[in-house]
C-alpha atoms as a PDB file:
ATOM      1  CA  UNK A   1       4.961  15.379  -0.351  1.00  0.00           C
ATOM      2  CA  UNK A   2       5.007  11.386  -0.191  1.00  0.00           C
ATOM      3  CA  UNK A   3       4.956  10.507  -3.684  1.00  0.00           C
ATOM      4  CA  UNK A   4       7.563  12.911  -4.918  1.00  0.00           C
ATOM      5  CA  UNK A   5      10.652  10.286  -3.494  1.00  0.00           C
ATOM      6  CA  UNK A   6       9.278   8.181  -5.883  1.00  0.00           C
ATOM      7  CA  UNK A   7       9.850   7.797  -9.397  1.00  0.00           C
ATOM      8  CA  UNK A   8       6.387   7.916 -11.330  1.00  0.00           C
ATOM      9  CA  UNK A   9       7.834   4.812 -13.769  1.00  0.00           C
ATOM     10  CA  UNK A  10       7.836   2.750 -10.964  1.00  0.00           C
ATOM     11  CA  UNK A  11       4.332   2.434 -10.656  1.00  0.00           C
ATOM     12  CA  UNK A  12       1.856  -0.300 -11.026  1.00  0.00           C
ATOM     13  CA  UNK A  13      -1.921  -0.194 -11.112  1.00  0.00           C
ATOM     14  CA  UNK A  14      -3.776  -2.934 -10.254  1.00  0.00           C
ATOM     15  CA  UNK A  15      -6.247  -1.827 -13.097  1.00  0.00           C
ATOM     16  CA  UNK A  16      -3.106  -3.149 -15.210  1.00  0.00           C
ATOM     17  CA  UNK A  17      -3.403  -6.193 -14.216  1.00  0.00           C
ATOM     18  CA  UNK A  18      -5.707  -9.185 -13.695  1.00  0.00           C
ATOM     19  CA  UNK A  19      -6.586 -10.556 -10.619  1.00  0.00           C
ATOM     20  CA  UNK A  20      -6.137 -14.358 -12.035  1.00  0.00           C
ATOM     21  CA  UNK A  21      -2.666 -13.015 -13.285  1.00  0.00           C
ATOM     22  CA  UNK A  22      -1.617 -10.800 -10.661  1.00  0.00           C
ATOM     23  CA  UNK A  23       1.970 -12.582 -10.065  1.00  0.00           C
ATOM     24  CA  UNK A  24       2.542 -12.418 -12.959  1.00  0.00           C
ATOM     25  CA  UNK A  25       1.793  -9.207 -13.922  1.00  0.00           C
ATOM     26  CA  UNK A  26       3.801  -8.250 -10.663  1.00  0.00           C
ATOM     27  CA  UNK A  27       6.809 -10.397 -11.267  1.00  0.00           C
ATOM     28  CA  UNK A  28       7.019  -8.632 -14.892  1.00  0.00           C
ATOM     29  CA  UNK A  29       7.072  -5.044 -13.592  1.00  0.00           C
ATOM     30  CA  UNK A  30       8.426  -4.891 -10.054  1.00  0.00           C
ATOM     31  CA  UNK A  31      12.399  -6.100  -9.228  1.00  0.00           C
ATOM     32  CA  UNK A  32      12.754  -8.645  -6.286  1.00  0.00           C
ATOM     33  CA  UNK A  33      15.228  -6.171  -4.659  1.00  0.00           C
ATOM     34  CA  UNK A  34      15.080  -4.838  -1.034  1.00  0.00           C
ATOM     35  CA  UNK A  35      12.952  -1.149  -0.762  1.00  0.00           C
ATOM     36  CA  UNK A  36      10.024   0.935  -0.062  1.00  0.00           C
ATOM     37  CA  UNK A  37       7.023   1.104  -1.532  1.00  0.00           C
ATOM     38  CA  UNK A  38       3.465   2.821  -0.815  1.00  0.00           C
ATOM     39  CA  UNK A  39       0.108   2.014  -1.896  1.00  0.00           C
ATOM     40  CA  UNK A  40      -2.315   4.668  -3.173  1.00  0.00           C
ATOM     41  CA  UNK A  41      -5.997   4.536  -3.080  1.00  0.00           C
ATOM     42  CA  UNK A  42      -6.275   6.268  -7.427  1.00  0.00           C
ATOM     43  CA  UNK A  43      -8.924   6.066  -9.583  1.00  0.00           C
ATOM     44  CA  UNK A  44      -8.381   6.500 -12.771  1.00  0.00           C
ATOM     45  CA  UNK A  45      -4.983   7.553 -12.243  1.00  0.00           C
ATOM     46  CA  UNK A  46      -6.357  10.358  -9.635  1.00  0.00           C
ATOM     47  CA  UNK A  47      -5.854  10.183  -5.940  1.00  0.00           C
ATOM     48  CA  UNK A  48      -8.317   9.993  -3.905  1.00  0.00           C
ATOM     49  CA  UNK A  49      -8.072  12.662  -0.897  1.00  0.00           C
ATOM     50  CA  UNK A  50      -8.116  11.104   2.408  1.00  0.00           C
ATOM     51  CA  UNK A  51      -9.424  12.859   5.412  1.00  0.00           C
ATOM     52  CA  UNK A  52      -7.293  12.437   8.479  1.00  0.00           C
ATOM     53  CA  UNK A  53      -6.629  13.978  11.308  1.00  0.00           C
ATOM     54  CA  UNK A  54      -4.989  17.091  10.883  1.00  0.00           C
ATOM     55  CA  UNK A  55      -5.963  17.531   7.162  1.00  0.00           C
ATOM     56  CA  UNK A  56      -6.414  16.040   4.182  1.00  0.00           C
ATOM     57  CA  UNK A  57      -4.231  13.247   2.720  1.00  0.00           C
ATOM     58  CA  UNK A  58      -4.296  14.607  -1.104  1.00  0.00           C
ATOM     59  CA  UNK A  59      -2.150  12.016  -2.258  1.00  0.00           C
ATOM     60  CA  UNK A  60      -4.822   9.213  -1.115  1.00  0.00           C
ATOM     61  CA  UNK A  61      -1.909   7.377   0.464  1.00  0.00           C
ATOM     62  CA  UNK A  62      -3.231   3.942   2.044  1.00  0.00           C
ATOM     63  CA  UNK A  63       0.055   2.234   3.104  1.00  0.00           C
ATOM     64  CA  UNK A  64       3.909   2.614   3.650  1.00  0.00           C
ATOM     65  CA  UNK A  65       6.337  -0.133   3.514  1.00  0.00           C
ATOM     66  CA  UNK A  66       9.762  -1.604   3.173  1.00  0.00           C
ATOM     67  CA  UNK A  67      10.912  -5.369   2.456  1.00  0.00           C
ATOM     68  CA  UNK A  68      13.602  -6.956   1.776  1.00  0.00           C
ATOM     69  CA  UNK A  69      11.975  -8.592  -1.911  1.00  0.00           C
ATOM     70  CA  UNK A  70       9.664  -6.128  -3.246  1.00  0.00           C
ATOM     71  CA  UNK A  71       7.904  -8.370  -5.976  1.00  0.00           C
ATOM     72  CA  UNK A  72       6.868 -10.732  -3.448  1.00  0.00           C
ATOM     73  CA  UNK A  73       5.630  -8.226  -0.766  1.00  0.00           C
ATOM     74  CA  UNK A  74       3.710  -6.823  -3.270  1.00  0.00           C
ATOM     75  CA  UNK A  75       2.521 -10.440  -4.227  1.00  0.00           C
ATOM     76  CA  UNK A  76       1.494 -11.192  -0.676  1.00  0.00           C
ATOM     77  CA  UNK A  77      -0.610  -7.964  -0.305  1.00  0.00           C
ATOM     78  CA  UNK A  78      -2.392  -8.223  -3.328  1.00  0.00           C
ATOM     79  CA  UNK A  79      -2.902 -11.946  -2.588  1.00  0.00           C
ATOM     80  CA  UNK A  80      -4.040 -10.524   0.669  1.00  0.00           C
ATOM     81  CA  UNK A  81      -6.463  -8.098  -0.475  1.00  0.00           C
ATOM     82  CA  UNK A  82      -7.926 -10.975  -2.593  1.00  0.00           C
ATOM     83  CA  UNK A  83      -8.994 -13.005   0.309  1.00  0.00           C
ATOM     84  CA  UNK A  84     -12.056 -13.419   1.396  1.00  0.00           C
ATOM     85  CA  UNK A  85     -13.281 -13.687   5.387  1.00  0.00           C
ATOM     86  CA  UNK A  86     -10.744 -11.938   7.514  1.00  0.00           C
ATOM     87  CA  UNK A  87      -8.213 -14.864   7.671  1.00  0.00           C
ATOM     88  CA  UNK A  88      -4.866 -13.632   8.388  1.00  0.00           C
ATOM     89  CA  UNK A  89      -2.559 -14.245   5.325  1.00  0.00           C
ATOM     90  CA  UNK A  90       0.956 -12.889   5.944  1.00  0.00           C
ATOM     91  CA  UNK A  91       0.613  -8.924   4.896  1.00  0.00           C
ATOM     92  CA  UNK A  92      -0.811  -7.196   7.922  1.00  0.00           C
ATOM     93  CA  UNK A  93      -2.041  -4.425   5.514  1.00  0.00           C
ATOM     94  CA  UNK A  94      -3.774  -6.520   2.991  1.00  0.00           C
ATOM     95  CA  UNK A  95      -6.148  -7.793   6.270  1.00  0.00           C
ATOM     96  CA  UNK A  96      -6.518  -4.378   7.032  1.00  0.00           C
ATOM     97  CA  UNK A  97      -7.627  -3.249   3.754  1.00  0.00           C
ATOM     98  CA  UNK A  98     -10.208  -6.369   3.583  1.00  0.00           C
ATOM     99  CA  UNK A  99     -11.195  -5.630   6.836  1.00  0.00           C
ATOM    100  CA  UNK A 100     -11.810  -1.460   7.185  1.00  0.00           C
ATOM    101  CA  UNK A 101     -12.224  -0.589   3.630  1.00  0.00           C
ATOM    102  CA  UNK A 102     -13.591  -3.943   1.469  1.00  0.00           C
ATOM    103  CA  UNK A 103     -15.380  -5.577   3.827  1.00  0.00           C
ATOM    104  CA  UNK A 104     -16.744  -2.815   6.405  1.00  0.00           C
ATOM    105  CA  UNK A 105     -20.296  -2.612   5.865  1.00  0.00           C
ATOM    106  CA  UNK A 106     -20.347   1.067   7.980  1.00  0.00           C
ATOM    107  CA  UNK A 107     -17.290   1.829   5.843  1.00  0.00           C
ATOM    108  CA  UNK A 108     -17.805   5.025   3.853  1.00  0.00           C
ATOM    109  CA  UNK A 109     -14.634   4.334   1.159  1.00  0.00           C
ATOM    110  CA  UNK A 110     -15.039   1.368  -0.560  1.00  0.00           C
ATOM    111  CA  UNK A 111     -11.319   1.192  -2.639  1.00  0.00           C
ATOM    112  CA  UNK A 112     -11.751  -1.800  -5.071  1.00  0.00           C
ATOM    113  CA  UNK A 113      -8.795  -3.970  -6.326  1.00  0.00           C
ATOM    114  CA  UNK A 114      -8.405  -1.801  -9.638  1.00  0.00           C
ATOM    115  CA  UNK A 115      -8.575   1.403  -7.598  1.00  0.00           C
ATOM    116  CA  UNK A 116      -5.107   0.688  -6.110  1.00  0.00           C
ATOM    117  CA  UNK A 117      -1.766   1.688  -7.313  1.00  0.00           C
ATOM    118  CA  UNK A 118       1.946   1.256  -5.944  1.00  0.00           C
ATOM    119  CA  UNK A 119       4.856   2.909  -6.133  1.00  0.00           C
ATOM    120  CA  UNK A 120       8.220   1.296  -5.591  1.00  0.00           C
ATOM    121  CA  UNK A 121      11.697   2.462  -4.838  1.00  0.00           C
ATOM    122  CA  UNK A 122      14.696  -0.272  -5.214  1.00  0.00           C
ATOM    123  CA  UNK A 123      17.252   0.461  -2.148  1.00  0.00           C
ATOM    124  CA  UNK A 124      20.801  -1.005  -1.793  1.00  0.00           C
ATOM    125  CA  UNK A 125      20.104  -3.308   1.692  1.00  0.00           C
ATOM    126  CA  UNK A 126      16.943  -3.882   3.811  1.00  0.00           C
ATOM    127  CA  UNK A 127      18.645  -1.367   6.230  1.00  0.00           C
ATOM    128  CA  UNK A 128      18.130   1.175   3.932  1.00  0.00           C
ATOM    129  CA  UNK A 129      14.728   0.836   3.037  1.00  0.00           C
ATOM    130  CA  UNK A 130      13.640   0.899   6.877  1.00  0.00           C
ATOM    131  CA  UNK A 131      16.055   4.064   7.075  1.00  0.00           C
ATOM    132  CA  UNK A 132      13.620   5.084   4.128  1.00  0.00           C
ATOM    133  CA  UNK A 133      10.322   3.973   5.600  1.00  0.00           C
ATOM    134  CA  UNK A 134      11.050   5.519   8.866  1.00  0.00           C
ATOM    135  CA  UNK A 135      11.733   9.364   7.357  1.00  0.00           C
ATOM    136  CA  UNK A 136       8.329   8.599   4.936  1.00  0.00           C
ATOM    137  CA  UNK A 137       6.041   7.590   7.697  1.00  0.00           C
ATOM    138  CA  UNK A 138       7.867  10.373  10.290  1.00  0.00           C
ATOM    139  CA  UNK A 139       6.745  12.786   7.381  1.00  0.00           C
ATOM    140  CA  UNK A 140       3.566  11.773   6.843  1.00  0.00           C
ATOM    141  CA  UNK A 141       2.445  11.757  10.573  1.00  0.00           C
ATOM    142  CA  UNK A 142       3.837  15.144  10.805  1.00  0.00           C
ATOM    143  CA  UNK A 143       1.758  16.476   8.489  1.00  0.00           C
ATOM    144  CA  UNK A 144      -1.379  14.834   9.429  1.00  0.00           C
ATOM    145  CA  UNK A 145      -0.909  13.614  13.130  1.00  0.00           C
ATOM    146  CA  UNK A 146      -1.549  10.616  11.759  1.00  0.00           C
ATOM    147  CA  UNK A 147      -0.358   7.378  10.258  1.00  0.00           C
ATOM    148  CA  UNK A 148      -1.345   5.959   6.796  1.00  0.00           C
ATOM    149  CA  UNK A 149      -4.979   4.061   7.483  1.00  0.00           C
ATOM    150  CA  UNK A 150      -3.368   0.529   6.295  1.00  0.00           C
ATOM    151  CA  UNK A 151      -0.108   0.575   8.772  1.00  0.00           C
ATOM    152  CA  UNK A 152      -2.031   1.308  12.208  1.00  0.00           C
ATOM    153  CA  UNK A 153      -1.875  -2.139  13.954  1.00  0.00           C
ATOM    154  CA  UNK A 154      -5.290  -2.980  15.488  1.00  0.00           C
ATOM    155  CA  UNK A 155      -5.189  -6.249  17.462  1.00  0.00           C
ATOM    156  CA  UNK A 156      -7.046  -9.124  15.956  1.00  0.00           C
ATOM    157  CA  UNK A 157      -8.019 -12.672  16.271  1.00  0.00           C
ATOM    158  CA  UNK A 158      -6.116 -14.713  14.160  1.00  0.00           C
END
């Protein structure tokens, strides 16, 4: 559904990289060019189904996203995810994923770092990949009634 606008060579699993190297290993693989990208919750190159709430999420999509530098959005969620306490870094979902998946002691998924993998699609102008963004997320709510879990905005203390 989602992951078929993406091309499966642009992906990049975490479990690919190490977490002391992760720029690095992110700067190697992913352009610094405006586009969309979404984060899947994989392991071992499977997705993970997601309930939600009109269905099931088979894909196990966590997050979609646009920017206007993809390497370094990437670089700021991952450095995000890395984090630890709930201090606000500057990717919204990265908090998110510390703070409902990682660090959620009632939390019934517990996603580590490895067990994420993004896709990535390169996109002539920033306007474009929110054009893009817009008709992914529009999809994916109306199939599940739902948005992805990482790009609901909860108010927080910062």
């Amino acid at each position: 559904m989602i992951l078929e606008n993406f091309n499966p060579n642009n992906r990049l699993r975490l479990s690919e990289i190490t977490r002391e190297k992760y720029r690095k290993g992110v700067r190697k693989k992913i352009p610094n060019r405006p586009g969309a990208y979404i984060i899947i919750y994989s392991i071992n190159g499977i997705p993970q189904h997601l309930n939600r709430l009109n269905g099931v999420d088979e894909e196990g999509i966590f997050c979609i996203g646009k920017t206007k530098d993809l390497a370094k959005r990437i670089i700021q969620f991952v450095s995000d995810i890395l984090t630890e306490g709930l201090k606000v870094k500057v990717h919204s979902e990265g908090w998110n994923f510390r703070r409902y998946f990682r660090d959620n002691p009632k939390g019934k998924i517990k996603p580590m770092f490895e067990d994420l993998e993004i896709y990535w699609k390169v996109l002539e102008s920033e306007s474009a990949a929110l054009k893009f963004e817009t008709q992914l997320i529009q999809s994916y709510v109306m199939n599940f009634q739902d948005k992805p879990p990482l790009n609901i905005s909860i108010k927080r203390e910062r």
